[in-house]
C-alpha atoms as a PDB file:
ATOM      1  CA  UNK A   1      -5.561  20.778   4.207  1.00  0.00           C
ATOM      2  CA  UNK A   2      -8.080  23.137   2.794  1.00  0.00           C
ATOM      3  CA  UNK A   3      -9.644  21.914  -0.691  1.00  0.00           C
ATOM      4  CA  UNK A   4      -9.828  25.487  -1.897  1.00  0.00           C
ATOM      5  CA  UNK A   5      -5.634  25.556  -1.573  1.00  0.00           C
ATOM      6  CA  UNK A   6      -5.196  22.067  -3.192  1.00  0.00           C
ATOM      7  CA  UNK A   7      -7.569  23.404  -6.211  1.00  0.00           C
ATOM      8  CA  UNK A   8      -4.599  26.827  -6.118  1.00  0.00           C
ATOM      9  CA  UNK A   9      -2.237  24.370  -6.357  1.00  0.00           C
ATOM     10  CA  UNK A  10      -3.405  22.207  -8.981  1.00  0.00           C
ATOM     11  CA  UNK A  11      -3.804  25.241 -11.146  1.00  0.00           C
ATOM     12  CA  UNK A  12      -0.552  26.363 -10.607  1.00  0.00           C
ATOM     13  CA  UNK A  13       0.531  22.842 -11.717  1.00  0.00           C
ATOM     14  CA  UNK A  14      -1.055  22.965 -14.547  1.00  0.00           C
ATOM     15  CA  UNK A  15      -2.746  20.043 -13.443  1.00  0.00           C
ATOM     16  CA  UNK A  16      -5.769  18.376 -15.637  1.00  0.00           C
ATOM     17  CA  UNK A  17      -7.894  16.808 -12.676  1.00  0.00           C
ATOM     18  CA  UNK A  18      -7.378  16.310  -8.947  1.00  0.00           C
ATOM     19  CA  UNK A  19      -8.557  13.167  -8.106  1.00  0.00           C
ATOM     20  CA  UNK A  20     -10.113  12.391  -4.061  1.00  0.00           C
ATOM     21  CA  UNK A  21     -10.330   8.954  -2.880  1.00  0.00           C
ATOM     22  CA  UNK A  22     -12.654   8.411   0.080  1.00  0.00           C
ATOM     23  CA  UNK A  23     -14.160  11.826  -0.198  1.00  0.00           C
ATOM     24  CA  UNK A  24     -18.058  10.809   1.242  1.00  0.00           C
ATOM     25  CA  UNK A  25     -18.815  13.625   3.749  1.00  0.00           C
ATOM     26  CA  UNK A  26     -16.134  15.923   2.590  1.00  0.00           C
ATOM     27  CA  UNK A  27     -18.746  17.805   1.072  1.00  0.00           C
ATOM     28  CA  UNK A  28     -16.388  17.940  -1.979  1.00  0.00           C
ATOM     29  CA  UNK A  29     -19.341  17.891  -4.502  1.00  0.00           C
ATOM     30  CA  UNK A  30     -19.794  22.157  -4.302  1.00  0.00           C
ATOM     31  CA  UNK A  31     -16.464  22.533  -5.173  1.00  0.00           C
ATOM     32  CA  UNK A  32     -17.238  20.887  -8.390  1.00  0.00           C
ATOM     33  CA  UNK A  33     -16.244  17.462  -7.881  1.00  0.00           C
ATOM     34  CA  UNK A  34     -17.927  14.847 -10.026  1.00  0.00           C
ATOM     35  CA  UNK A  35     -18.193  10.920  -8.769  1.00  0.00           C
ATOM     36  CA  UNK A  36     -15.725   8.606 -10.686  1.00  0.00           C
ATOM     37  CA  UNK A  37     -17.643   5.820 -10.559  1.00  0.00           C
ATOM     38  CA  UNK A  38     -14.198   3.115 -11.078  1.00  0.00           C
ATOM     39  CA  UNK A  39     -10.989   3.884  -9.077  1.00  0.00           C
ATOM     40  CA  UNK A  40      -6.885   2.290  -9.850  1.00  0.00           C
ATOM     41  CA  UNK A  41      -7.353   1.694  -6.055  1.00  0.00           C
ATOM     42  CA  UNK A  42      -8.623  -1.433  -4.291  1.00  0.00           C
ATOM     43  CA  UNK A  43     -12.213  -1.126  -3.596  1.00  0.00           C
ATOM     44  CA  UNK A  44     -11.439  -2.639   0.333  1.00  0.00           C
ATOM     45  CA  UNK A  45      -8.715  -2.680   2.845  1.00  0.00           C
ATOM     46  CA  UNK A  46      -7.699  -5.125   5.531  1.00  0.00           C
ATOM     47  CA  UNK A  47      -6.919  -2.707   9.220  1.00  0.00           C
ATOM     48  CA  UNK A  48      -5.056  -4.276  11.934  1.00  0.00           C
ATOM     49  CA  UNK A  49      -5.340  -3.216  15.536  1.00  0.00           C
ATOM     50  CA  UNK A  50      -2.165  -2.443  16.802  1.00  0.00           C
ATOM     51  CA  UNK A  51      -3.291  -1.365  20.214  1.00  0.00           C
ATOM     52  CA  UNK A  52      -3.298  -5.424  21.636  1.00  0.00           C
ATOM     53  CA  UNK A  53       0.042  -6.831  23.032  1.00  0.00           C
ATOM     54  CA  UNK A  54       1.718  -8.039  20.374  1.00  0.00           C
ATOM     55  CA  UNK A  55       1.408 -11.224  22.322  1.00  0.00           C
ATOM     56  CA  UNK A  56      -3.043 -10.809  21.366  1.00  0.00           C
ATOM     57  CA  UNK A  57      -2.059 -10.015  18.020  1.00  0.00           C
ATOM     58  CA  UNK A  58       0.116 -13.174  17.412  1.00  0.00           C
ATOM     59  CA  UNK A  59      -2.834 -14.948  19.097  1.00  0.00           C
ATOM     60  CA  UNK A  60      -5.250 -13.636  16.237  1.00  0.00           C
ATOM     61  CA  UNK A  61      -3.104 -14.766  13.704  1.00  0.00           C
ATOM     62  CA  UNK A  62      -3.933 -17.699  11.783  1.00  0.00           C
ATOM     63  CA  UNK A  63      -1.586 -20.988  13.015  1.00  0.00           C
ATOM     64  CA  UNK A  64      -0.297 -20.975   9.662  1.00  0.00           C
ATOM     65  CA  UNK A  65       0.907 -17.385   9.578  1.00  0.00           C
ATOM     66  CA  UNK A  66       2.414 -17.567  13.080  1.00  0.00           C
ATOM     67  CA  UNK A  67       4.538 -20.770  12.023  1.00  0.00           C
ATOM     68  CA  UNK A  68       6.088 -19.191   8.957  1.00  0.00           C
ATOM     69  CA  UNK A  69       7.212 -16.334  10.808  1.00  0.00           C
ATOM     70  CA  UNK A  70       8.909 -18.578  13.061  1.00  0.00           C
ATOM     71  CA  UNK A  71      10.040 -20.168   9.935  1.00  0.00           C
ATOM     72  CA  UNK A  72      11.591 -17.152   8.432  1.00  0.00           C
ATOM     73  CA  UNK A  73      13.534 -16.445  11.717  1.00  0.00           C
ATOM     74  CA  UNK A  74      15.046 -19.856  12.177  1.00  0.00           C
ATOM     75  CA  UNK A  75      16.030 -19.533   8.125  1.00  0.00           C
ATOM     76  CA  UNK A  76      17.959 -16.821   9.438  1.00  0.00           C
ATOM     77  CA  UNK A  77      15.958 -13.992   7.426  1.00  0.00           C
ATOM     78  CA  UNK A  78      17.069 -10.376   7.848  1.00  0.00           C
ATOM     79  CA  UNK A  79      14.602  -7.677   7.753  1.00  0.00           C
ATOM     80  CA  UNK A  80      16.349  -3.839   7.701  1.00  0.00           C
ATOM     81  CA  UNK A  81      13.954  -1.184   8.763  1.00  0.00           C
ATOM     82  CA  UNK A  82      14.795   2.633   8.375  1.00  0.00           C
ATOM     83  CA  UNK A  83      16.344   1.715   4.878  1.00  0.00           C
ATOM     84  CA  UNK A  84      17.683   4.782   3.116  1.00  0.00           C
ATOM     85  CA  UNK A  85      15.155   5.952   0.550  1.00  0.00           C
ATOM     86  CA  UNK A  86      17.533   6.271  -2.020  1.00  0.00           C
ATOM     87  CA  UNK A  87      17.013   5.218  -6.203  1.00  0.00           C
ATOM     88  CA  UNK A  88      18.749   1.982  -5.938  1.00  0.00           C
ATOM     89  CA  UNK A  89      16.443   0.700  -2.580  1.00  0.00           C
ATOM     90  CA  UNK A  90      13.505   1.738  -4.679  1.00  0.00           C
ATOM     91  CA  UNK A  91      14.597  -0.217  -7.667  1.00  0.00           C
ATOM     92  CA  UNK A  92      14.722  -3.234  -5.377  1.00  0.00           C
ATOM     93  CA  UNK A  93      11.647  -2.876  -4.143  1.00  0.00           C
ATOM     94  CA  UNK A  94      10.145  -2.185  -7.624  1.00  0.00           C
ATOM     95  CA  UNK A  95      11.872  -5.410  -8.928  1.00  0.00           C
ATOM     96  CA  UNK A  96       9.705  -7.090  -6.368  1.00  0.00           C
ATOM     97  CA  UNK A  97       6.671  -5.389  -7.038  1.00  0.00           C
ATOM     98  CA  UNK A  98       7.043  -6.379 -10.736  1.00  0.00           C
ATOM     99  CA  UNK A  99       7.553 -10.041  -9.893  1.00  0.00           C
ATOM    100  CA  UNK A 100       4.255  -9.725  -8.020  1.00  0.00           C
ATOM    101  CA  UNK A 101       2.217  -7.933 -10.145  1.00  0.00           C
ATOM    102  CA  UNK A 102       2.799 -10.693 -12.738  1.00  0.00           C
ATOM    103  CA  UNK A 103       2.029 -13.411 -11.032  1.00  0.00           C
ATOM    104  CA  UNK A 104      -1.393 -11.966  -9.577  1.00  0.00           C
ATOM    105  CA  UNK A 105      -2.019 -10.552 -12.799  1.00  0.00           C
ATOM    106  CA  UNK A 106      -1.973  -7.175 -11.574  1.00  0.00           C
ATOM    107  CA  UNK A 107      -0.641  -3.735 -13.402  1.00  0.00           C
ATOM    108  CA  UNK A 108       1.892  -1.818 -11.260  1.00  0.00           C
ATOM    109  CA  UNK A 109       3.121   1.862 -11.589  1.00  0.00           C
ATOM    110  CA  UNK A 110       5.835   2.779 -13.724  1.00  0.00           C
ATOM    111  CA  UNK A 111       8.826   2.953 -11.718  1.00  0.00           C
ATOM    112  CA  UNK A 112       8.953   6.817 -11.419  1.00  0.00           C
ATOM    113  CA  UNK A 113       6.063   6.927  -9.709  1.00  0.00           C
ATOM    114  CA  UNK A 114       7.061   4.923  -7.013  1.00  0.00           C
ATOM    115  CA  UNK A 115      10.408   7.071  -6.646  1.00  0.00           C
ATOM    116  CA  UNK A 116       8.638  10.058  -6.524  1.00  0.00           C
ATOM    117  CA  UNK A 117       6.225   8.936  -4.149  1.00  0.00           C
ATOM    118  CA  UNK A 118       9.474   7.596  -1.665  1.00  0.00           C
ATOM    119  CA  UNK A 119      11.312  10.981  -2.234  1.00  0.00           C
ATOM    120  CA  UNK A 120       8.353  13.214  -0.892  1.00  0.00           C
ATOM    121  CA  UNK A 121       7.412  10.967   1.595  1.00  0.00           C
ATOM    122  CA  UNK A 122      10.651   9.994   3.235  1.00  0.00           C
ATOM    123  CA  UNK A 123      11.591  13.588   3.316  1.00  0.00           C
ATOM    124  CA  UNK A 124       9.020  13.927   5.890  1.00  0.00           C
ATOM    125  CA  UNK A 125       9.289  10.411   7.804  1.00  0.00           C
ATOM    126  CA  UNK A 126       6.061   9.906   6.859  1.00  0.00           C
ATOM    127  CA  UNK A 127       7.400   6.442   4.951  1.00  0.00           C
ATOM    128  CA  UNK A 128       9.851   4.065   4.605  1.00  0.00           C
ATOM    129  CA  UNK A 129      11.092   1.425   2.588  1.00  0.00           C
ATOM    130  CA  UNK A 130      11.496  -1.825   4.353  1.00  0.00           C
ATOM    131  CA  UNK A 131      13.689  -4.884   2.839  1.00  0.00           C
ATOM    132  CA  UNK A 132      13.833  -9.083   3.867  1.00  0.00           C
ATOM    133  CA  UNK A 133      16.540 -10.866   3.154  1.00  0.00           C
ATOM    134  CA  UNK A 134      17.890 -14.084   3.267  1.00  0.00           C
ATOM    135  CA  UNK A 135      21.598 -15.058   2.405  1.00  0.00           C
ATOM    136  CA  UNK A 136      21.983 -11.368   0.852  1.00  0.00           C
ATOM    137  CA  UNK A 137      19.136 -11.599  -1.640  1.00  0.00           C
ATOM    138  CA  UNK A 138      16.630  -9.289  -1.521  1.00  0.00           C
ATOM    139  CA  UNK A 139      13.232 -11.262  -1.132  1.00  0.00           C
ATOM    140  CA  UNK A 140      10.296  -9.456  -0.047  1.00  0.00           C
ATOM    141  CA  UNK A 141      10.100  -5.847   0.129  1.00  0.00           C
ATOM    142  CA  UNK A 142       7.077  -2.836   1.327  1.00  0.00           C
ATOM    143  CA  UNK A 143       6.834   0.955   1.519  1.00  0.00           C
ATOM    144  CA  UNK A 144       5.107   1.868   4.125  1.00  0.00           C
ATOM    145  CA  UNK A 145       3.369   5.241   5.319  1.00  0.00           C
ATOM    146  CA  UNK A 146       2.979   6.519   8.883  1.00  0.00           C
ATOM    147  CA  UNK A 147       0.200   9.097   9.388  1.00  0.00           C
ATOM    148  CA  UNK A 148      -2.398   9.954  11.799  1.00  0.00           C
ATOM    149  CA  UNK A 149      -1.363   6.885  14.055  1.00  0.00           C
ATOM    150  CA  UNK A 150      -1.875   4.629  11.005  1.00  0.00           C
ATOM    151  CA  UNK A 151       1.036   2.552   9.397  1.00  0.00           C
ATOM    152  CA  UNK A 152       0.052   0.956   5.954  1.00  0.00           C
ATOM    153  CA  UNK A 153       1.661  -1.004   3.533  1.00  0.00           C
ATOM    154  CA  UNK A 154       1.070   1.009   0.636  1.00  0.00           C
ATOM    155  CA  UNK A 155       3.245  -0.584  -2.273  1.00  0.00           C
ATOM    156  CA  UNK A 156       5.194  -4.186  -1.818  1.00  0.00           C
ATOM    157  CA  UNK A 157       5.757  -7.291  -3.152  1.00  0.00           C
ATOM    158  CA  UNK A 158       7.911 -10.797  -3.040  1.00  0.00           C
ATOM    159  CA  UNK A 159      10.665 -12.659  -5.166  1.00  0.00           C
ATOM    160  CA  UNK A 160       9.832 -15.334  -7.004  1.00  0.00           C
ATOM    161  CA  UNK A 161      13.070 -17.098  -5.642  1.00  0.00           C
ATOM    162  CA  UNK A 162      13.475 -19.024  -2.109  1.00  0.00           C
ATOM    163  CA  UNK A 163       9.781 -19.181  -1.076  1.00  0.00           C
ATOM    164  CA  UNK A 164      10.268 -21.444   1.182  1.00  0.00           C
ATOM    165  CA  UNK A 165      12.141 -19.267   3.283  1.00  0.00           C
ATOM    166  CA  UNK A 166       8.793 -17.395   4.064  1.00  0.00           C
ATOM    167  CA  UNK A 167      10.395 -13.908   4.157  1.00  0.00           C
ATOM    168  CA  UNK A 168       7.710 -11.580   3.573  1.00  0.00           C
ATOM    169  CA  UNK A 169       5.603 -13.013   6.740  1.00  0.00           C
ATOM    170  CA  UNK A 170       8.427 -11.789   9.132  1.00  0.00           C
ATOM    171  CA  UNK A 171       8.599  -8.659   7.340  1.00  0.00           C
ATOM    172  CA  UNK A 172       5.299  -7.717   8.274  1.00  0.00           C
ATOM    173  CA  UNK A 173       5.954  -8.921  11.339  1.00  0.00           C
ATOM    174  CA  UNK A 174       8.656  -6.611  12.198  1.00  0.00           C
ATOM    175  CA  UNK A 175       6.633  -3.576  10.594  1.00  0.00           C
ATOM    176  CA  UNK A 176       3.916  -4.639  12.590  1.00  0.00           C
ATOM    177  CA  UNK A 177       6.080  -4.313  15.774  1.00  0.00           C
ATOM    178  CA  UNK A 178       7.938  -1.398  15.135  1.00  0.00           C
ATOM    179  CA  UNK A 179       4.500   0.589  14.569  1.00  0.00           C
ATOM    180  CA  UNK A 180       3.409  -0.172  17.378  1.00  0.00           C
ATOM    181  CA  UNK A 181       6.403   0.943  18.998  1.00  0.00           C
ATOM    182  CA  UNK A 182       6.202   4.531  16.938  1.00  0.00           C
ATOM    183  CA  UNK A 183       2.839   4.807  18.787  1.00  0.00           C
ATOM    184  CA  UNK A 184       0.509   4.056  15.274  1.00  0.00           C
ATOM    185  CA  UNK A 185      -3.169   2.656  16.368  1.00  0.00           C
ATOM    186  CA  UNK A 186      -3.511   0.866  13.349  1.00  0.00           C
ATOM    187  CA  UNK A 187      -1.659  -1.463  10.827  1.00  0.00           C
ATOM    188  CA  UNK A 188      -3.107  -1.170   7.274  1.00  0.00           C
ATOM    189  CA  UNK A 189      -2.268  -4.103   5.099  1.00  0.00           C
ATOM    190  CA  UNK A 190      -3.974  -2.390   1.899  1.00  0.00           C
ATOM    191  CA  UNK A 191      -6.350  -3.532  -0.612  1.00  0.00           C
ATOM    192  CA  UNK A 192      -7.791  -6.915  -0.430  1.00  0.00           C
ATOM    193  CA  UNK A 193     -10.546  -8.321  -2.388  1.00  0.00           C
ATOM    194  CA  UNK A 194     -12.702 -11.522  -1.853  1.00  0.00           C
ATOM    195  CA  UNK A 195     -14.306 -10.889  -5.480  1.00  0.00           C
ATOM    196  CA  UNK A 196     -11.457 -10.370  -7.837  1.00  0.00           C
ATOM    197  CA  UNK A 197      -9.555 -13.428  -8.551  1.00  0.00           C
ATOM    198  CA  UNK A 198      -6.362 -11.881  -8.975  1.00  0.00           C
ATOM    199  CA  UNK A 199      -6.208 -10.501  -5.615  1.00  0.00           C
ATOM    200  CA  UNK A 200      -6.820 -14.152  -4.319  1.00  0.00           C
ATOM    201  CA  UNK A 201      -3.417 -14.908  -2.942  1.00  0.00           C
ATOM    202  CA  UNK A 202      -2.771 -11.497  -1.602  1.00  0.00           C
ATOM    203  CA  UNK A 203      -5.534 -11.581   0.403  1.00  0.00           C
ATOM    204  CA  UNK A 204      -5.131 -14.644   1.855  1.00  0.00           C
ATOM    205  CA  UNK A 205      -2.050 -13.663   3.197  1.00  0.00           C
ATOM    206  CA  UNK A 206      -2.891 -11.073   4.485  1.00  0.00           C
ATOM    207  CA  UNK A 207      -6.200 -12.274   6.312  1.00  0.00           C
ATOM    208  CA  UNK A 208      -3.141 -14.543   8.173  1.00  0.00           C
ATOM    209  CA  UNK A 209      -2.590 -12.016  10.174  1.00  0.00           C
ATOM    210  CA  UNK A 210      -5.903 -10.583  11.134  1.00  0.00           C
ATOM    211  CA  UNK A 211      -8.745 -13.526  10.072  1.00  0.00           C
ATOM    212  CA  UNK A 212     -11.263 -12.187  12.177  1.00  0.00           C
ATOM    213  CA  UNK A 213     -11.198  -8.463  10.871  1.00  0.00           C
ATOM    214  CA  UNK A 214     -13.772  -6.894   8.341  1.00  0.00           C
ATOM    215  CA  UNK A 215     -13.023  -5.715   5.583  1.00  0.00           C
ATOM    216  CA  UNK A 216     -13.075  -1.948   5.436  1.00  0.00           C
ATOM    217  CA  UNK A 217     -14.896  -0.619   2.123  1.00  0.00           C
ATOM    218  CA  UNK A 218     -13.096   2.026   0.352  1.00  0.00           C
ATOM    219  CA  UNK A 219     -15.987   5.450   0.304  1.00  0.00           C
ATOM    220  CA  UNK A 220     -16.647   6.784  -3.378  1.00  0.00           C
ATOM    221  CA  UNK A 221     -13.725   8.524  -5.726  1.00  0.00           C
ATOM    222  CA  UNK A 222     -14.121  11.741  -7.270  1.00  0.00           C
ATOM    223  CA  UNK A 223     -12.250  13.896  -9.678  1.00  0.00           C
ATOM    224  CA  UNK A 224     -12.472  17.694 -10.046  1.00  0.00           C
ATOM    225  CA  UNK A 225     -11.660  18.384 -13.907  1.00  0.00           C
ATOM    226  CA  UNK A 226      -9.036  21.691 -13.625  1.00  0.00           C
ATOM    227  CA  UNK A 227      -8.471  21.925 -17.223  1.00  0.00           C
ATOM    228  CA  UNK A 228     -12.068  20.929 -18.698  1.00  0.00           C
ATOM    229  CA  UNK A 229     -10.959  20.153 -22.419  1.00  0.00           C
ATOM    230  CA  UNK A 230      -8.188  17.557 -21.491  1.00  0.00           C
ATOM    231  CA  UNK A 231     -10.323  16.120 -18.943  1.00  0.00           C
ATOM    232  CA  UNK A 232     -12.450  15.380 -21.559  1.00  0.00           C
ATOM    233  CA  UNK A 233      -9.811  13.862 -24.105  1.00  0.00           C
ATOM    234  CA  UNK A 234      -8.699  11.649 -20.945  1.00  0.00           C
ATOM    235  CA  UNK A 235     -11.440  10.062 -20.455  1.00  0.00           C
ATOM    236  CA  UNK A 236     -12.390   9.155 -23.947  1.00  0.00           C
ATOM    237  CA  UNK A 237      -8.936   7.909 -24.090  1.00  0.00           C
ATOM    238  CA  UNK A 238      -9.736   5.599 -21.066  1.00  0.00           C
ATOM    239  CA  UNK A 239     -12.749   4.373 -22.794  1.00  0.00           C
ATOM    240  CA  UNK A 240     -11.372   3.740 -25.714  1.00  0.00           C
ATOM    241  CA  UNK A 241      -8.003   1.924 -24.015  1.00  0.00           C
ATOM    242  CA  UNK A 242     -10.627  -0.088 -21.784  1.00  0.00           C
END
């Protein structure tokens, strides 16, 4: 996608800055791009390589990870792929993102983001929403993306309620298997953090599946101010909020 037509359309938007995550070696800086310094995004990601049997890649696994899938299947857990995109599957899923966010101390989205985000997406099958359950509650939920023969869990969380049941481990599971079969190269869990305390307990479970992976270290963020004055307010505002 040529920067010079994303700058046309974020004019025509009205937009006040574009904003390019993992731009080093885009050579975005001539185009006027300025270096954020801070991004909303994790700083590092966690990739898993889907091009082992899946019999190598439950091998990798941690023992504990590999037991509470098992777990969640003989619970009788239910995990519906290709889930309609609609407003009501993304209120479920942000219901479980919410539950999440507050235990790890972390500050989702507003809701309308995430619709938006499912309504351009899906329209394209480049994501889907993907659902666990267990006795028809809803308990673990992720929106994934599919592009360039990488899958990644993008937005997701769990319900406080029946963790015993250890639904969100086969729910990864089953993503992870059903990229592989869509021909993706690559299963990205998302941000992870060894530094942040609040990201603790995500990343632990998500080193389950892949342990002996490095983490991959997000390049620099930069923003390209379209309209210069509101730029400007914004990011006093951000000081002054921070």
């Amino acid at each position: 996608f040529p920067i010079s037509d994303l700058i046309k359309a974020a004019k025509k938007e009205k937009a006040v800055f574009v904003r390019v995550d993992q731009a080093d070696e885009m050579g975005l800086q001539k185009f006027g791009f300025r270096k954020v310094g801070i991004s909303v995004q994790p700083e590092e990601e966690l990739w898993l390589d889907l091009q082992k049997s899946e019999e190598e890649i439950l091998a990798g696994m941690k023992q504990k990870c590999r037991y509470n899938i098992k777990v969640a299947e003989k619970n009788g857990v239910i995990i519906k792929s290709k889930v309609q995109s609609s407003k009501s599957k993304v209120k479920e899923l942000f219901s479980l993102i919410k539950m999440t966010s507050a235990r790890q101390g972390i500050r989702p989205h507003p809701e309308k983001y995430y619709e938006k985000m499912v309504e351009i997406l899906s329209a394209n099958d480049e994501a889907e929403i993907w659902l666990g359950e267990h006795q028809g509650k809803v308990l673990a939920g992720a929106l994934v993306t599919y592009y360039n023969k990488m899958a990644t869990y993008l937005h997701g969380g769990s319900s406080d309620e029946e963790k015993n049941v250890m639904a969100p481990y086969l729910l990864h599971w089953e993503i992870i298997r059903d990229a592989k079969r869509r021909g993706m190269q690559i299963y990205n869990f998302g941000g992870v953090s060894e530094t942040k305390k609040n990201w603790a307990g995500i990343t632990r479970f998500k080193r389950g599946f892949a342990p002996e992976a490095e983490f991959r270290r997000y390049a620099e963020v930069v923003d390209l101010p379209v309209n210069k004055l509101l730029y400007k307010i914004y990011k006093i505002l951000k000081r002054i909020k921070s």
